[in-house]
C-alpha atoms as a PDB file:
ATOM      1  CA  UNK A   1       0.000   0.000   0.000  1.00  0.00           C
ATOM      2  CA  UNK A   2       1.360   3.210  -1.264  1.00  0.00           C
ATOM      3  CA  UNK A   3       0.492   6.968  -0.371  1.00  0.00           C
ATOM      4  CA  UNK A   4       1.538   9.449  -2.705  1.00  0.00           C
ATOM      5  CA  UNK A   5       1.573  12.267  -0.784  1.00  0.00           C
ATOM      6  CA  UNK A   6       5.026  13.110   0.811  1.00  0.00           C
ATOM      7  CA  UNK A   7       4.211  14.864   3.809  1.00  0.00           C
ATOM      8  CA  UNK A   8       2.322  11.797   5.256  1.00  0.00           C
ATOM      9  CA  UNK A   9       3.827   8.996   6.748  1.00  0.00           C
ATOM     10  CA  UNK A  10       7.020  10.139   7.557  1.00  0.00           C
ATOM     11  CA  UNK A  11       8.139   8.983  10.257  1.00  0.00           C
ATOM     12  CA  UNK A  12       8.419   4.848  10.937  1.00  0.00           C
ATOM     13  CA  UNK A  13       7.455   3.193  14.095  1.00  0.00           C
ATOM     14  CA  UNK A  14      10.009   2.100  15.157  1.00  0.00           C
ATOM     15  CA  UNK A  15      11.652   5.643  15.538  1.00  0.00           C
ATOM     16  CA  UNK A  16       9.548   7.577  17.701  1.00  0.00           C
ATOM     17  CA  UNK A  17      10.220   7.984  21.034  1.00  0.00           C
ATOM     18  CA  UNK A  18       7.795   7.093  24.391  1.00  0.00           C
ATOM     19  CA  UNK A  19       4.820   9.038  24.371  1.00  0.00           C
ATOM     20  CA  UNK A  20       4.768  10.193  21.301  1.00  0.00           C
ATOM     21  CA  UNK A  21       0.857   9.542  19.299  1.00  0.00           C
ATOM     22  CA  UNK A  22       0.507   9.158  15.834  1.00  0.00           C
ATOM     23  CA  UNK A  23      -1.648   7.467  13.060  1.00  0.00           C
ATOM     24  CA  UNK A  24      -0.500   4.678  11.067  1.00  0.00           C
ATOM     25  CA  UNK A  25      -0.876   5.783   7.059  1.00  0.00           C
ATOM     26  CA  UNK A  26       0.499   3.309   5.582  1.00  0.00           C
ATOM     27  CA  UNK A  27       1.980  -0.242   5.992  1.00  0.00           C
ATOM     28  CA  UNK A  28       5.027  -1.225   3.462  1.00  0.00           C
ATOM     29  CA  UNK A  29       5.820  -5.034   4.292  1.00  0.00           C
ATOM     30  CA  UNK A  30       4.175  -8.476   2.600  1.00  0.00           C
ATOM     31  CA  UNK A  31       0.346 -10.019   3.319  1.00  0.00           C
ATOM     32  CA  UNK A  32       1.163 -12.099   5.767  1.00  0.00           C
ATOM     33  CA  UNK A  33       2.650  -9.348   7.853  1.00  0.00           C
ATOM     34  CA  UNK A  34       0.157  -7.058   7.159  1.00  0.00           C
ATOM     35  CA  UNK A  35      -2.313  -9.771   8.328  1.00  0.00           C
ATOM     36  CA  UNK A  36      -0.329 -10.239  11.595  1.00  0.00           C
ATOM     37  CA  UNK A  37      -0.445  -6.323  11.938  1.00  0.00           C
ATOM     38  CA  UNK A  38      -4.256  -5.804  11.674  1.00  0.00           C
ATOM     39  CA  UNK A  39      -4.855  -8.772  13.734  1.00  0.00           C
ATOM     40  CA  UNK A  40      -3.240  -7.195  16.598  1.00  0.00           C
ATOM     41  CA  UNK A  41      -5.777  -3.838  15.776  1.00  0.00           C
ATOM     42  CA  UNK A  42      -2.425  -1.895  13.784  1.00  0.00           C
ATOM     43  CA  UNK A  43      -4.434  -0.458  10.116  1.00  0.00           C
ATOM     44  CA  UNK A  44      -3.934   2.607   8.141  1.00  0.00           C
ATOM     45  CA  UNK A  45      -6.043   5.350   9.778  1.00  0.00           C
ATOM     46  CA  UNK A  46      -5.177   4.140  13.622  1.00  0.00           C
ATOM     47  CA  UNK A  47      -4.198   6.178  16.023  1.00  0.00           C
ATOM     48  CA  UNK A  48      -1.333   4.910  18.673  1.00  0.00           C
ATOM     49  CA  UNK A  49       0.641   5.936  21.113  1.00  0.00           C
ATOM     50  CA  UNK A  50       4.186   4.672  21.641  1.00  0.00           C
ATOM     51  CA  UNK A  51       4.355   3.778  25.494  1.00  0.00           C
ATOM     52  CA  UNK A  52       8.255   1.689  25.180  1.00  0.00           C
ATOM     53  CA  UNK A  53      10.707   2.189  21.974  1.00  0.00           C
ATOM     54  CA  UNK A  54      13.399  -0.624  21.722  1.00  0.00           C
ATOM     55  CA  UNK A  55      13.078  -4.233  20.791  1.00  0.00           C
ATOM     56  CA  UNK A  56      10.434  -5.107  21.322  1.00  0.00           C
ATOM     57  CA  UNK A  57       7.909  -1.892  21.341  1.00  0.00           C
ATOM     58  CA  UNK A  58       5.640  -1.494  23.236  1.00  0.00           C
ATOM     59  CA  UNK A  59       1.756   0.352  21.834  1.00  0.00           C
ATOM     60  CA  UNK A  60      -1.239   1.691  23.099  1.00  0.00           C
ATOM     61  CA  UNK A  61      -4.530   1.119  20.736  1.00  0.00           C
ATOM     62  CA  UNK A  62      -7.345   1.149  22.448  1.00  0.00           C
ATOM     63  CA  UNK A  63      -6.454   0.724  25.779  1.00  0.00           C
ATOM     64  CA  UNK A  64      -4.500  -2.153  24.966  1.00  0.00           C
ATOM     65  CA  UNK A  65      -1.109  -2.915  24.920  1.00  0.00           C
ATOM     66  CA  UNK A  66       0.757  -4.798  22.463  1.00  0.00           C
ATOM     67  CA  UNK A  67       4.104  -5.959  21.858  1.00  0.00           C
ATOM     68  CA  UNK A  68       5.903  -5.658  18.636  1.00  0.00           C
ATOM     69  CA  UNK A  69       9.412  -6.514  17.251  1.00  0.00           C
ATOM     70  CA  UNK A  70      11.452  -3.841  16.085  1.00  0.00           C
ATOM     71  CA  UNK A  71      11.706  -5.134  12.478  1.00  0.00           C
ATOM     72  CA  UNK A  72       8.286  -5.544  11.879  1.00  0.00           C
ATOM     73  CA  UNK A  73       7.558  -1.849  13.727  1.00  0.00           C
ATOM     74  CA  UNK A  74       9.686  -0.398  10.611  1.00  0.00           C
ATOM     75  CA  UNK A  75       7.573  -1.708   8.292  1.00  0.00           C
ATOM     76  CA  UNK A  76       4.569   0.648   9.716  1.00  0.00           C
ATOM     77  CA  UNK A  77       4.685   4.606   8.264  1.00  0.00           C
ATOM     78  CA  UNK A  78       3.234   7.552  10.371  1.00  0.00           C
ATOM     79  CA  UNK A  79       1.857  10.787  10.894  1.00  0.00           C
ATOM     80  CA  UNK A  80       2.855  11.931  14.229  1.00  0.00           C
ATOM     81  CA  UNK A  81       0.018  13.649  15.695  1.00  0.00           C
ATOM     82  CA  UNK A  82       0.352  17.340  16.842  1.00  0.00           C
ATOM     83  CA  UNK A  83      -1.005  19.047  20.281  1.00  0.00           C
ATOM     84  CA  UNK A  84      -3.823  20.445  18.242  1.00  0.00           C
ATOM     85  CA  UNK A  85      -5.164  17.024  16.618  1.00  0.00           C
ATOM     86  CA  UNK A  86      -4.214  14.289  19.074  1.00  0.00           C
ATOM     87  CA  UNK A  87      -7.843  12.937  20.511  1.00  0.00           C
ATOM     88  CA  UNK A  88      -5.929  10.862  22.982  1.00  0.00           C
ATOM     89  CA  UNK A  89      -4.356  13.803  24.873  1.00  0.00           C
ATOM     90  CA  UNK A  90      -7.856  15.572  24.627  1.00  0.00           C
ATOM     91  CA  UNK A  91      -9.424  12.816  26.433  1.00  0.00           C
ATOM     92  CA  UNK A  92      -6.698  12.781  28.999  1.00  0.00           C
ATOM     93  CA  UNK A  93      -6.583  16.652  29.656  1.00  0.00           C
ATOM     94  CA  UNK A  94     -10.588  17.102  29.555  1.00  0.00           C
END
């Protein structure tokens, strides 16, 4: 899956730091990994939040945490969210 704007997905998962929120826009990796990936809830459009970077990484979706190796993290593309359009930290400071 390809996006062919420039200024979206940026920034791979397995580089941001703790903390940090973002949606996944777009997934560059094979079916079966993509299958694995939106198994565990990761899909183009989601919004995470990285709570540990390292091998593995550590998400939030949902509520949930989930574990992911570091080589299949850089596979997944982002748009890190800003102050002004992060829901999670809207729901947290409300």
């Amino acid at each position: 899956m390809t996006i062919a704007s420039t200024d979206i997905g940026k920034t791979r998962l397995d580089e941001l730091a703790p903390r940090t929120c973002a949606i996944i826009r777009r997934i560059e990796t094979d079916g079966e990994e993509v299958q694995r990936l939106k198994s565990l809830g990761l899909c183009v459009g989601r919004q995470i939040e990285v709570v540990k970077s390292g091998d593995p990484l550590i998400v939030k979706i949902f509520g949930s945490r989930i574990g992911l190796s570091a080589s299949l993290a850089a596979h997944v593309w982002l748009e890190v969210c800003t102050p002004d359009n992060c829901t999670q930290r809207k729901i947290v400071l409300t």
